[in-house]
PDB file of N, CA and C in Angstrom:
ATOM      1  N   UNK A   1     109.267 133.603 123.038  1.00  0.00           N
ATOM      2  CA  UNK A   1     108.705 133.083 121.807  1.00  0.00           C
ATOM      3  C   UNK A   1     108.904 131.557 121.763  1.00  0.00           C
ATOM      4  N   UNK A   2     107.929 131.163 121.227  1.00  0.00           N
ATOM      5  CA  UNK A   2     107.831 129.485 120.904  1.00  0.00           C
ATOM      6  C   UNK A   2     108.903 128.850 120.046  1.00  0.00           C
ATOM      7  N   UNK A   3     109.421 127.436 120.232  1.00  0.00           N
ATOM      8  CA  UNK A   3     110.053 126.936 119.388  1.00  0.00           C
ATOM      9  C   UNK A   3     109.307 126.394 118.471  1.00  0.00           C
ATOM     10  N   UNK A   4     108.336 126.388 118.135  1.00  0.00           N
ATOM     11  CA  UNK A   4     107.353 125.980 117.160  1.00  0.00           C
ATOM     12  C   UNK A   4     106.314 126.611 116.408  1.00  0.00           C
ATOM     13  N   UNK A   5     105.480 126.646 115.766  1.00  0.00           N
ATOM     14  CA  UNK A   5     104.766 126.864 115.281  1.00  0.00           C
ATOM     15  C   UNK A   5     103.711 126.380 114.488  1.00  0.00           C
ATOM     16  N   UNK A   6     102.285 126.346 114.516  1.00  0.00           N
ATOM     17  CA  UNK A   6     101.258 125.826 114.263  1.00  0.00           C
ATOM     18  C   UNK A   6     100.538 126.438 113.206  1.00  0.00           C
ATOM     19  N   UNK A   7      99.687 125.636 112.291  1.00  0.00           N
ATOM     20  CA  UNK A   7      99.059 126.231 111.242  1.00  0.00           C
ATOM     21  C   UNK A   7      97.556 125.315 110.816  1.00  0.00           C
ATOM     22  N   UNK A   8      96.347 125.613 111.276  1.00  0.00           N
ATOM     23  CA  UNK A   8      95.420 124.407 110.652  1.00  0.00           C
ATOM     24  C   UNK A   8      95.101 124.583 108.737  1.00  0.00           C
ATOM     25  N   UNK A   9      95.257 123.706 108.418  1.00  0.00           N
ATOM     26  CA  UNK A   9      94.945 123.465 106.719  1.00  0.00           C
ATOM     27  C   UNK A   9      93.589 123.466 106.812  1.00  0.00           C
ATOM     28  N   UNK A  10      93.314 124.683 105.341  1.00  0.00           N
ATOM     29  CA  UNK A  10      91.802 124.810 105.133  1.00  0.00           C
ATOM     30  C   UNK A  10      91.492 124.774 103.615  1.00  0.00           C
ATOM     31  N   UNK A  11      90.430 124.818 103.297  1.00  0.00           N
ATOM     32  CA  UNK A  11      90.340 124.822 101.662  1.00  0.00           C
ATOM     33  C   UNK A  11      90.629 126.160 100.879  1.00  0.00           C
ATOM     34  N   UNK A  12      91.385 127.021 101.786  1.00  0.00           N
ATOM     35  CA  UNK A  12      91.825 128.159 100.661  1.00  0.00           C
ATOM     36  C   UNK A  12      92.510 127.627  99.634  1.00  0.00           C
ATOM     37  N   UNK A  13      92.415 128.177  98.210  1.00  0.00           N
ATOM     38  CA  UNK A  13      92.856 127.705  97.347  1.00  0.00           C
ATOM     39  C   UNK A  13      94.410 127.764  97.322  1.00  0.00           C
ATOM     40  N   UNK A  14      94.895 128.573  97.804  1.00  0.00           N
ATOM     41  CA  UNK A  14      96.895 128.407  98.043  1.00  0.00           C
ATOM     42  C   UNK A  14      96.849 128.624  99.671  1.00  0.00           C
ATOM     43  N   UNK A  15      97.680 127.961 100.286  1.00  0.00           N
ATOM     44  CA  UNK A  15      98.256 129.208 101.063  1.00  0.00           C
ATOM     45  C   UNK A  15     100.285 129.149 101.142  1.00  0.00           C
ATOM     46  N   UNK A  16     100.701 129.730 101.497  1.00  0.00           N
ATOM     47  CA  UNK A  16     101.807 129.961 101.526  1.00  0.00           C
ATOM     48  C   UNK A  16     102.192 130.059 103.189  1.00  0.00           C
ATOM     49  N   UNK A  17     103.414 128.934 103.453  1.00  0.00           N
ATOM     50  CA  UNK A  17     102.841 128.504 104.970  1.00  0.00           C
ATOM     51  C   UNK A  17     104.705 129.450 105.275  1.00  0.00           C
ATOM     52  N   UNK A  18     105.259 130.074 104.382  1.00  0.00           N
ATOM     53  CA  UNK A  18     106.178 130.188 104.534  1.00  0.00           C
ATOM     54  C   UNK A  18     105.569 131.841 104.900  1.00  0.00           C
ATOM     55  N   UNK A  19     104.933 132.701 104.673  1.00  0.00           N
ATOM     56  CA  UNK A  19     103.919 133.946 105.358  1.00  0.00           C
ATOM     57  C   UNK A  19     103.222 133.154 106.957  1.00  0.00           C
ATOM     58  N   UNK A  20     102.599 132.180 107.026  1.00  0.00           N
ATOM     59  CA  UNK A  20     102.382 131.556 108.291  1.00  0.00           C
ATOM     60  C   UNK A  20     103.084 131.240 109.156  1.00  0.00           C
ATOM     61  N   UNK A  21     104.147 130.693 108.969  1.00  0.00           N
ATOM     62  CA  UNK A  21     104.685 129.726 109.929  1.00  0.00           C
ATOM     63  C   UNK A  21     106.040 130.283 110.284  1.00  0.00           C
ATOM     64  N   UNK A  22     106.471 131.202 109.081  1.00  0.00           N
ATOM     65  CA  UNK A  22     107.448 132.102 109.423  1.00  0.00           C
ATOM     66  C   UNK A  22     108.950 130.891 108.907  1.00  0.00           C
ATOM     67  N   UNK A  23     108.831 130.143 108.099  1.00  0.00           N
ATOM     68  CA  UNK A  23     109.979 129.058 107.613  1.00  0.00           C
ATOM     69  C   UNK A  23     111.199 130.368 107.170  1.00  0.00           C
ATOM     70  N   UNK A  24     112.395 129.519 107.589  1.00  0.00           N
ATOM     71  CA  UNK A  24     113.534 129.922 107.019  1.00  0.00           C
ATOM     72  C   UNK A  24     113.943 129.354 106.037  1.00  0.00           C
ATOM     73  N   UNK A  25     113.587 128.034 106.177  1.00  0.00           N
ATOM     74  CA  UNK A  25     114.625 127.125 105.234  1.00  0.00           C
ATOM     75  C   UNK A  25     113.708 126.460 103.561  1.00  0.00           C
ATOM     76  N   UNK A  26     112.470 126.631 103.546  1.00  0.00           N
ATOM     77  CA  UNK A  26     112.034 126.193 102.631  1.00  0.00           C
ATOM     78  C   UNK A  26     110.607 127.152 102.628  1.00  0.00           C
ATOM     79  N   UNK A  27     110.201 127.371 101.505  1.00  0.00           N
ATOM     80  CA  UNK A  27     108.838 127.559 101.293  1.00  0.00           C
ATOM     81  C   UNK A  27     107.808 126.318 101.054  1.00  0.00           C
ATOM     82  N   UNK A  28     106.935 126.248 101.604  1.00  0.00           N
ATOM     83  CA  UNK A  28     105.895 124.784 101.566  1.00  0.00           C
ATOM     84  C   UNK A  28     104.432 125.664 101.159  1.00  0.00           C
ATOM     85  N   UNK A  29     103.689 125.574 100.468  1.00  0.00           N
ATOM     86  CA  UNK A  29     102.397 125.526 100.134  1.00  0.00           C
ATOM     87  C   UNK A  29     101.508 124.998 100.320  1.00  0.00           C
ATOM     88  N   UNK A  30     100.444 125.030 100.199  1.00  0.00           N
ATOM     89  CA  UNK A  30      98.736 124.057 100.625  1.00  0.00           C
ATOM     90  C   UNK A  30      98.256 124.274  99.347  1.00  0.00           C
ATOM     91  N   UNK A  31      97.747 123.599  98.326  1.00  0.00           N
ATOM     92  CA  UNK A  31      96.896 124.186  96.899  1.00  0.00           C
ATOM     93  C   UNK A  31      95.638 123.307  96.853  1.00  0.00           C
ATOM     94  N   UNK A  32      94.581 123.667  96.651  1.00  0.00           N
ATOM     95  CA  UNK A  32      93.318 123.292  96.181  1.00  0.00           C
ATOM     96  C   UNK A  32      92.897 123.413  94.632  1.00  0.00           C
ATOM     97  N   UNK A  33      92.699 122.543  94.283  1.00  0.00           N
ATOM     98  CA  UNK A  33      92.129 122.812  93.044  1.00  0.00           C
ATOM     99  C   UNK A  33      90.347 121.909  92.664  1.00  0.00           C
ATOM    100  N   UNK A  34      89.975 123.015  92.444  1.00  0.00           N
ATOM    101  CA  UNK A  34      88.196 122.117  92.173  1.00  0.00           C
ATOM    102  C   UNK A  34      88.693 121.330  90.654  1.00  0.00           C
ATOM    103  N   UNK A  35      87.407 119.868  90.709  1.00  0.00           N
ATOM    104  CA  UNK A  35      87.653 119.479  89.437  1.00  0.00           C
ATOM    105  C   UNK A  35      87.332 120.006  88.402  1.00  0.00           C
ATOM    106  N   UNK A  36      88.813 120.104  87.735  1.00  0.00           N
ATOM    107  CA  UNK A  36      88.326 120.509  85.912  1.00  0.00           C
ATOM    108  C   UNK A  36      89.517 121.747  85.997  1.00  0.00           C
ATOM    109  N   UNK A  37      89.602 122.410  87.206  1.00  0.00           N
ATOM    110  CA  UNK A  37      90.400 123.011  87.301  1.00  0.00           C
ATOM    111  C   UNK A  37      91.923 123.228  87.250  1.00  0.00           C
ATOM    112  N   UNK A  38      92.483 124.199  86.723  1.00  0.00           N
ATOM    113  CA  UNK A  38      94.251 124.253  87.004  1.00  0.00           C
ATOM    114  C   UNK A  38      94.804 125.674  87.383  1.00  0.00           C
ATOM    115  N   UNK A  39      96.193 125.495  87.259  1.00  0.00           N
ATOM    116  CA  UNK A  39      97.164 126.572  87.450  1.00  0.00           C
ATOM    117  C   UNK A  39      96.802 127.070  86.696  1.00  0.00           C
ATOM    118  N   UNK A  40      96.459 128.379  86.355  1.00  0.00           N
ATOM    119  CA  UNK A  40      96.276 129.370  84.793  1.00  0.00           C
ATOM    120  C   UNK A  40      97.894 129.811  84.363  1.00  0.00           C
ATOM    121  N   UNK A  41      98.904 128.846  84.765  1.00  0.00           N
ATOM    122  CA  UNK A  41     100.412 129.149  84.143  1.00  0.00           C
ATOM    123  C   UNK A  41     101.532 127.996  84.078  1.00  0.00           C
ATOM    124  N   UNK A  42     102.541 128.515  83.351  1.00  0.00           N
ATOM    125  CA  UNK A  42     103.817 127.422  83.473  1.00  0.00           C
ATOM    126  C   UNK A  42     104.593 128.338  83.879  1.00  0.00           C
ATOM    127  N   UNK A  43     105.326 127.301  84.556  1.00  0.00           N
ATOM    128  CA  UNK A  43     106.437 127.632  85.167  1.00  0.00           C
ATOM    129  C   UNK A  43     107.624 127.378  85.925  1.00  0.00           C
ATOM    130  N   UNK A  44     108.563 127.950  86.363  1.00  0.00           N
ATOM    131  CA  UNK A  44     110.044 127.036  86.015  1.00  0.00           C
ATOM    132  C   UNK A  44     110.476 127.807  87.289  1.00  0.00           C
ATOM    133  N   UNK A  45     111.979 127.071  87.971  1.00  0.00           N
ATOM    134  CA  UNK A  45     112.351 128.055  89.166  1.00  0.00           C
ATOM    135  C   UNK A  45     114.057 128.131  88.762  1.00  0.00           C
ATOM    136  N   UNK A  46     114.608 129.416  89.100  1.00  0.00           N
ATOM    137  CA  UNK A  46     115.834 129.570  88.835  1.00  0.00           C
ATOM    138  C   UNK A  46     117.226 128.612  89.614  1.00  0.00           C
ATOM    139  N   UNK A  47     116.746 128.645  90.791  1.00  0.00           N
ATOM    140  CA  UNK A  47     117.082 127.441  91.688  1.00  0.00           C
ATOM    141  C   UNK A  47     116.823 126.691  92.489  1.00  0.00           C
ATOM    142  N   UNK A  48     115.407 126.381  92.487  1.00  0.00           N
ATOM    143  CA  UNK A  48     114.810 125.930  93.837  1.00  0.00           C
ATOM    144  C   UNK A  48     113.999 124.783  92.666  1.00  0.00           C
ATOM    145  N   UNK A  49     114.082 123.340  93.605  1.00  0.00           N
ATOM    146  CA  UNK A  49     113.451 122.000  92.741  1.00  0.00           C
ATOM    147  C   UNK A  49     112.231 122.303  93.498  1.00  0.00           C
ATOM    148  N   UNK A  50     111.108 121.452  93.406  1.00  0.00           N
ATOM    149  CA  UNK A  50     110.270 121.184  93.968  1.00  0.00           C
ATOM    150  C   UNK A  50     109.460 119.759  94.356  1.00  0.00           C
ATOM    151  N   UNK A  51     108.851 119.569  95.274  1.00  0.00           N
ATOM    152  CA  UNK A  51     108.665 118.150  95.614  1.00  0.00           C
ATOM    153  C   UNK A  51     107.280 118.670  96.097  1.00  0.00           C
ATOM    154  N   UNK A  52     106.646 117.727  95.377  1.00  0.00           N
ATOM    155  CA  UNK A  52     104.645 117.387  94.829  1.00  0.00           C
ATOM    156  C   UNK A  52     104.141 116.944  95.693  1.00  0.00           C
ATOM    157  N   UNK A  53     103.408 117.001  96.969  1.00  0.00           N
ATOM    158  CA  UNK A  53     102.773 115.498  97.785  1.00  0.00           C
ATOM    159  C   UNK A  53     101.469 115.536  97.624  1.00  0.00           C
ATOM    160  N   UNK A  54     100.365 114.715  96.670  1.00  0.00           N
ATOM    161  CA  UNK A  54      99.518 114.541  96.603  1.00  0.00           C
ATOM    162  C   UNK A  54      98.535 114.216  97.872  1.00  0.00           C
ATOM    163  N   UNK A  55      97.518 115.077  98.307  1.00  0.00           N
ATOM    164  CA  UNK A  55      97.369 114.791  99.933  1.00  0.00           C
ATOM    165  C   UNK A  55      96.055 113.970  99.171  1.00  0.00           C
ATOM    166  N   UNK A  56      94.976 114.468  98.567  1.00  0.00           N
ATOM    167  CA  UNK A  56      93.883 113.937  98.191  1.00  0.00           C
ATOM    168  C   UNK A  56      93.088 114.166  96.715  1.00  0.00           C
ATOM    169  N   UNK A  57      92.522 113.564  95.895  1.00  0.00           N
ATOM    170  CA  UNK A  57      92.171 113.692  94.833  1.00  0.00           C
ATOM    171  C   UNK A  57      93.216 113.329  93.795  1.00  0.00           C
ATOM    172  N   UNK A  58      92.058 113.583  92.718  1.00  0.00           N
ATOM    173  CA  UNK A  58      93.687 112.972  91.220  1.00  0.00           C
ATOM    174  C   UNK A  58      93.722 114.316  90.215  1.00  0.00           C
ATOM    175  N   UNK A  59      94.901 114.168  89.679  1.00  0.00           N
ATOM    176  CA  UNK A  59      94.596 115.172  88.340  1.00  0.00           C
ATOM    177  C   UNK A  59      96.116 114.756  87.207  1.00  0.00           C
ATOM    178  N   UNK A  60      96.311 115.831  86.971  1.00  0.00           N
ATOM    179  CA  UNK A  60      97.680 115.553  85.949  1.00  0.00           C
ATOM    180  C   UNK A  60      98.543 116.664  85.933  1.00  0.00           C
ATOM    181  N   UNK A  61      99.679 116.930  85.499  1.00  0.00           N
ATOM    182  CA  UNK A  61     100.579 117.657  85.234  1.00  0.00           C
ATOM    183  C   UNK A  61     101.282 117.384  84.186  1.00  0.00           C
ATOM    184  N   UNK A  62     101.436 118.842  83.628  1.00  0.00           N
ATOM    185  CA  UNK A  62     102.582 118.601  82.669  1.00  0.00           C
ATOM    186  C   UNK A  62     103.362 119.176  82.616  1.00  0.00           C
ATOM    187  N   UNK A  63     104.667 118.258  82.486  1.00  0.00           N
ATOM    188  CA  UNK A  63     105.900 118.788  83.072  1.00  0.00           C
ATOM    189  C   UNK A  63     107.323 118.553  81.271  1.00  0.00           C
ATOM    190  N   UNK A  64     107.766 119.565  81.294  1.00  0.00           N
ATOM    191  CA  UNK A  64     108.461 119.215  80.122  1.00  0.00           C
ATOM    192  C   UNK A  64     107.677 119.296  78.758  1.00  0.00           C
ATOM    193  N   UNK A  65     106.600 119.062  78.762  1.00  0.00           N
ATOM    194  CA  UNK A  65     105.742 118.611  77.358  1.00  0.00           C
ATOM    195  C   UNK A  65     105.076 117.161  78.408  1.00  0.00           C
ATOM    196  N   UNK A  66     105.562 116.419  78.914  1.00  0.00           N
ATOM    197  CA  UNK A  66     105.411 114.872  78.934  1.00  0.00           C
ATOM    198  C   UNK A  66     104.300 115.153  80.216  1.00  0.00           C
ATOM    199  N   UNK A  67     102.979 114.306  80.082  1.00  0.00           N
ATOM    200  CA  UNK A  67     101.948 114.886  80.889  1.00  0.00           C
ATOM    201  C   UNK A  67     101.841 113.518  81.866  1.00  0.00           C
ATOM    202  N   UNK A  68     101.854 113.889  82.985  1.00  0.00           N
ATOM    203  CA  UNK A  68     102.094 112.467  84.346  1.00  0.00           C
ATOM    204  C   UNK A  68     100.626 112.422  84.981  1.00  0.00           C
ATOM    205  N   UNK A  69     100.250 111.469  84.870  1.00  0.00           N
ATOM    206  CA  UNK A  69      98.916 111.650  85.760  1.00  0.00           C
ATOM    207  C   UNK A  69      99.476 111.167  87.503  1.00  0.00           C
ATOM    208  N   UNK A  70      98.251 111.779  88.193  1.00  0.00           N
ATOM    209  CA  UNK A  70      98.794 111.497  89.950  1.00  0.00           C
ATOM    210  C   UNK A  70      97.625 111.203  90.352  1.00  0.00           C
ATOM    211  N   UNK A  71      97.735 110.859  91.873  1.00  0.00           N
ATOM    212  CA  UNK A  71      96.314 110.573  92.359  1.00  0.00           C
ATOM    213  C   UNK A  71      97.337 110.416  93.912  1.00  0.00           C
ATOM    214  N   UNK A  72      95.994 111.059  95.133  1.00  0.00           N
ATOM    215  CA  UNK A  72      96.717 111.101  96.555  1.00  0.00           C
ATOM    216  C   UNK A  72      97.724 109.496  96.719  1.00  0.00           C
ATOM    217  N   UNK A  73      98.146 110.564  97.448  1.00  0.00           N
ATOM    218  CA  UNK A  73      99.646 109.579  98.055  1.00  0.00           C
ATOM    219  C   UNK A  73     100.982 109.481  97.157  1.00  0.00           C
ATOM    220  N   UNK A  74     100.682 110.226  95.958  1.00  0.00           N
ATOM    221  CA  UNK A  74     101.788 110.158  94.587  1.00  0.00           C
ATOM    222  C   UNK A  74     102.695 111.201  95.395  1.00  0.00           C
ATOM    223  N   UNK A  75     103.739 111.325  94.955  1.00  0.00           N
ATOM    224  CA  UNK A  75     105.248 112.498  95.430  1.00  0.00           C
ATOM    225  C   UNK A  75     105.849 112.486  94.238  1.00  0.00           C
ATOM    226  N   UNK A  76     105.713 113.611  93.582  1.00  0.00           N
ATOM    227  CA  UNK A  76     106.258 114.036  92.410  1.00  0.00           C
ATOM    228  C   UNK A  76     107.727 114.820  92.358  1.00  0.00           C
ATOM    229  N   UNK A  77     109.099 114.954  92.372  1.00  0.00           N
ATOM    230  CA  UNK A  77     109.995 115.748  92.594  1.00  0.00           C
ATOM    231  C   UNK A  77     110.387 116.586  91.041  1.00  0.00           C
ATOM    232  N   UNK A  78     110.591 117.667  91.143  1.00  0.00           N
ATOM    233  CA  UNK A  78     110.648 118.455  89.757  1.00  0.00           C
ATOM    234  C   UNK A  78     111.923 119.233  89.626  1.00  0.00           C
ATOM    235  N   UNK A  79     112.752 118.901  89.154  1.00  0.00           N
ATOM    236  CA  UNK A  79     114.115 120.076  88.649  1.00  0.00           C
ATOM    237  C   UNK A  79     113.309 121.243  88.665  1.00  0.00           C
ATOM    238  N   UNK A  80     114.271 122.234  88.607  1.00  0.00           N
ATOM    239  CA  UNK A  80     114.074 123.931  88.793  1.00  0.00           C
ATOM    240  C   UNK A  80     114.218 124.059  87.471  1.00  0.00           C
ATOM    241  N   UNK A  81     114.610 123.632  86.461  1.00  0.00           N
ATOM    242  CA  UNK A  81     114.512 123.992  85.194  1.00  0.00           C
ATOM    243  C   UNK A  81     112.895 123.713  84.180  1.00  0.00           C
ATOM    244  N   UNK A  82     112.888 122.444  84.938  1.00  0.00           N
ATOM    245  CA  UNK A  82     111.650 121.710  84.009  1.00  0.00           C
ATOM    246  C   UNK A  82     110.405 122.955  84.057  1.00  0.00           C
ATOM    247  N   UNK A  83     109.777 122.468  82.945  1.00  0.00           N
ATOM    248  CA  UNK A  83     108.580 123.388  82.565  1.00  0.00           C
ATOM    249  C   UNK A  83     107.356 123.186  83.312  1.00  0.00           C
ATOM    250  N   UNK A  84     106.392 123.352  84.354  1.00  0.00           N
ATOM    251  CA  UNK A  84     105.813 122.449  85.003  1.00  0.00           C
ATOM    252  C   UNK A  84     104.010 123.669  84.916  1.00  0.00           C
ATOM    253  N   UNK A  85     103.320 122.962  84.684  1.00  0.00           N
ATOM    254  CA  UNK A  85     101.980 123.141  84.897  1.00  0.00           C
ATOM    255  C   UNK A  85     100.991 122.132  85.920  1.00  0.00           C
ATOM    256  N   UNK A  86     100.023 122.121  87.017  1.00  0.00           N
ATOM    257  CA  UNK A  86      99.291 121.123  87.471  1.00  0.00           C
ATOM    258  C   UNK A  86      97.721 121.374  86.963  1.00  0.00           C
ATOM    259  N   UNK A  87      97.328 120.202  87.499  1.00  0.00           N
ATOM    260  CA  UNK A  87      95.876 120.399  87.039  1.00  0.00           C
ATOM    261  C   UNK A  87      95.122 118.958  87.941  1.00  0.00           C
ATOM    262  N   UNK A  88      93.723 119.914  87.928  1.00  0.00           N
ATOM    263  CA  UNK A  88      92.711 118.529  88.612  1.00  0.00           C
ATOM    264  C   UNK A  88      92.157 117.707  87.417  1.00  0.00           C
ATOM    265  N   UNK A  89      91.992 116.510  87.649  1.00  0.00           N
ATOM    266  CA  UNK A  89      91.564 116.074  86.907  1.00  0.00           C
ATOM    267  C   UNK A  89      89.473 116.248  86.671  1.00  0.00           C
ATOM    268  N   UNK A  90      89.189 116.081  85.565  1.00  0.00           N
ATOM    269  CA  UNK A  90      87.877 116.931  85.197  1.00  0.00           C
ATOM    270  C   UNK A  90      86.391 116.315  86.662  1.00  0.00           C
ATOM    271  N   UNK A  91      86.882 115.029  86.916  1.00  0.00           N
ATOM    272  CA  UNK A  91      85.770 114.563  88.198  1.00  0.00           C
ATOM    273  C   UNK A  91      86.318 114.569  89.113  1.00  0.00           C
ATOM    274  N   UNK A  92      87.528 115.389  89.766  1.00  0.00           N
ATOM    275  CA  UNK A  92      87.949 114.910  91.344  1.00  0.00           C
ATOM    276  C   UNK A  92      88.705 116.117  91.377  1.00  0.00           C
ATOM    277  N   UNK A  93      88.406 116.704  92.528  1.00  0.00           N
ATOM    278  CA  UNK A  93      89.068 117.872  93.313  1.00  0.00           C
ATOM    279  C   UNK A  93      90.982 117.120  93.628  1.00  0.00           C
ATOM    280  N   UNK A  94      91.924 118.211  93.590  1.00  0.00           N
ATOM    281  CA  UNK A  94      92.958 117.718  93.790  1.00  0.00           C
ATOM    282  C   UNK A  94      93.393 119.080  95.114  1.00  0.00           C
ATOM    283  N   UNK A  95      94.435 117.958  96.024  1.00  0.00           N
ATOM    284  CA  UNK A  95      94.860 118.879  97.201  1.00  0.00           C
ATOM    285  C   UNK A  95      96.333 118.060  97.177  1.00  0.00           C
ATOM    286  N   UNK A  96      97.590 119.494  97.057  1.00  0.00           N
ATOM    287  CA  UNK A  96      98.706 118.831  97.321  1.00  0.00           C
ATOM    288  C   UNK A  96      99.285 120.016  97.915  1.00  0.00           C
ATOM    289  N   UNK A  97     100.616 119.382  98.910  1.00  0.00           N
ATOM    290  CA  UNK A  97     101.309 119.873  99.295  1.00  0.00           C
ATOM    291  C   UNK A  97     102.465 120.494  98.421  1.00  0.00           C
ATOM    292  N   UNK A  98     103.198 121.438  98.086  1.00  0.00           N
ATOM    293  CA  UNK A  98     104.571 121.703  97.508  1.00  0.00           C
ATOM    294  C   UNK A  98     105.791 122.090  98.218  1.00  0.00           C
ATOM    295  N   UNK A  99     106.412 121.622  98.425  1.00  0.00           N
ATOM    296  CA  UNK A  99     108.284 122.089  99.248  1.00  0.00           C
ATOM    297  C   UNK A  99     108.660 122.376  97.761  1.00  0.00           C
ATOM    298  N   UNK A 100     109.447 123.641  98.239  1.00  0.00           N
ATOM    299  CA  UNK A 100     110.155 124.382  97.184  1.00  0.00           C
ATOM    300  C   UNK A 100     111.685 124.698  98.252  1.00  0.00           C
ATOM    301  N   UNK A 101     112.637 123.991  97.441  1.00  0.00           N
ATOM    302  CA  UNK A 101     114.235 124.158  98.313  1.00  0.00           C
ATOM    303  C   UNK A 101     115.465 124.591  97.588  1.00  0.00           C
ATOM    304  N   UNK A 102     116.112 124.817  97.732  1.00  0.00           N
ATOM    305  CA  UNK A 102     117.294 124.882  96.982  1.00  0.00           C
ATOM    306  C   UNK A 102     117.577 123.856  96.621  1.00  0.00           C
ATOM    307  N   UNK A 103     118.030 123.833  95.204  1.00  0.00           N
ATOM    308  CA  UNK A 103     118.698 122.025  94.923  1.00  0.00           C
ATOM    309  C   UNK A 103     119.653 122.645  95.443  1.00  0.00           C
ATOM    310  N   UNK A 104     120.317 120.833  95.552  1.00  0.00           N
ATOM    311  CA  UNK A 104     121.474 120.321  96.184  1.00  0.00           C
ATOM    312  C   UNK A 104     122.034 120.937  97.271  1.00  0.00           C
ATOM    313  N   UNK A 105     121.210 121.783  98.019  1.00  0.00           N
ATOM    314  CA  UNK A 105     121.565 122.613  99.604  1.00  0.00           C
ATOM    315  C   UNK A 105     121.505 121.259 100.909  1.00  0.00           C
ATOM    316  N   UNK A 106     120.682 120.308 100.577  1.00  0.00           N
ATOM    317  CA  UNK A 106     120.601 119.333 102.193  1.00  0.00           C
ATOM    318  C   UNK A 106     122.377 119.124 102.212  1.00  0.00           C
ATOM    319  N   UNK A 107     122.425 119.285 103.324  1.00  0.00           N
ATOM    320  CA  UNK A 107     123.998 118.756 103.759  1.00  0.00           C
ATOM    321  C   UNK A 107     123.693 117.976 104.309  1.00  0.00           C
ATOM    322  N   UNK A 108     122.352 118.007 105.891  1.00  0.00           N
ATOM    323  CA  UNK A 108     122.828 116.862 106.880  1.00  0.00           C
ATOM    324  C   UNK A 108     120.997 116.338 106.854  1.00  0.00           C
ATOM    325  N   UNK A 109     120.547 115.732 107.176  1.00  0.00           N
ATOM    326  CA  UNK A 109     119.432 115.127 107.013  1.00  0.00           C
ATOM    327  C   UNK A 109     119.341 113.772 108.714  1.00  0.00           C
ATOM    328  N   UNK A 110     117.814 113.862 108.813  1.00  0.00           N
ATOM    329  CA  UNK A 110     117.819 112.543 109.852  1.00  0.00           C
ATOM    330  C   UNK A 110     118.907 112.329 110.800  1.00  0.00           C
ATOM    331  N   UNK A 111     119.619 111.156 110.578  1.00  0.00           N
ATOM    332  CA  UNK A 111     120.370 110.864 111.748  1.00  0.00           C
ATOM    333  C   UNK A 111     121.541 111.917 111.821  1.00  0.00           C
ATOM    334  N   UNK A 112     121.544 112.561 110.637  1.00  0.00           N
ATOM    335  CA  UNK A 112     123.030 113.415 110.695  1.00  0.00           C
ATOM    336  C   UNK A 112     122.929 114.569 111.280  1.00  0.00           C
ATOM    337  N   UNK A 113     122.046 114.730 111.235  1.00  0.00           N
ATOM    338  CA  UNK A 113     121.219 116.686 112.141  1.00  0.00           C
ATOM    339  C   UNK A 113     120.298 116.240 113.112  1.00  0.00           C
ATOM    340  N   UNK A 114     119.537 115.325 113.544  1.00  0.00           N
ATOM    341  CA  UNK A 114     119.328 114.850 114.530  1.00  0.00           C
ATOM    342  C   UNK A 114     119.958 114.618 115.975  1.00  0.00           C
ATOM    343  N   UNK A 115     119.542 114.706 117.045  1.00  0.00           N
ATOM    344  CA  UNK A 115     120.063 114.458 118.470  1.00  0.00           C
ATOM    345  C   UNK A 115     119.492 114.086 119.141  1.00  0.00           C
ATOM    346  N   UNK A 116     120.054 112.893 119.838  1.00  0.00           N
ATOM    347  CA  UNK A 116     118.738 111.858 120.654  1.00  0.00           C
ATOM    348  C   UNK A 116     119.137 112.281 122.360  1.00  0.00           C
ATOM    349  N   UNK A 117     117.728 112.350 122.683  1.00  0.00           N
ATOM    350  CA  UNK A 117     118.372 113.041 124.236  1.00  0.00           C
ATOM    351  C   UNK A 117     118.578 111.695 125.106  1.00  0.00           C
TER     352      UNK A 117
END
């Protein structure tokens, strides 16, 4: 078996790369949303934060009550408590990435879990 694993991104409206790719350590998502469109929910995680990467398009979220607008290239990070809804904005399709992790689980990161041959 491979030390890797591959996945091409398509316009399905979710996918869940953690069913694909077979992740241990985090669940990551793909989401599409047409404009005008949103999540049909809110919602909160018991322990896992989440981190937003706007790949293309704009829209808004509201998180808490307090509504953030984004547009590609934005990185949004969200407590596991906060109240969080997304949405496209009404003229532009939105595509973002989501990492969903355990808070406060990184121990070693980059140079610290890294090994240079």
């Amino acid at each position: 078996m491979a030390n890797y694993s591959k996945w091409n991104a398509t316009q399905d409206p979710r996918t869940e790369l953690h069913d694909v790719l077979g992740l241990t350590g985090a669940e990551i998502s793909i989401n599409n949303l047409p404009a005008g469109a949103g999540v049909p929910f809110v919602h909160y995680h018991k322990k896992n934060e989440e981190i937003y990467i706007i790949l293309s398009g704009k829209g808004s979220a509201v998180i808490d009550g307090d509504k953030i607008e984004f547009s590609a290239g934005d990185i949004v990070k969200v407590a596991p408590a906060a109240r969080r809804q997304f949405s496209a904005a009404a003229d532009s399709p939105v595509s973002y990435a989501c990492i969903q992790v355990k808070e406060n689980s990184l121990e070693e990161y980059t140079g610290g879990d890294g090994v240079v041959e």
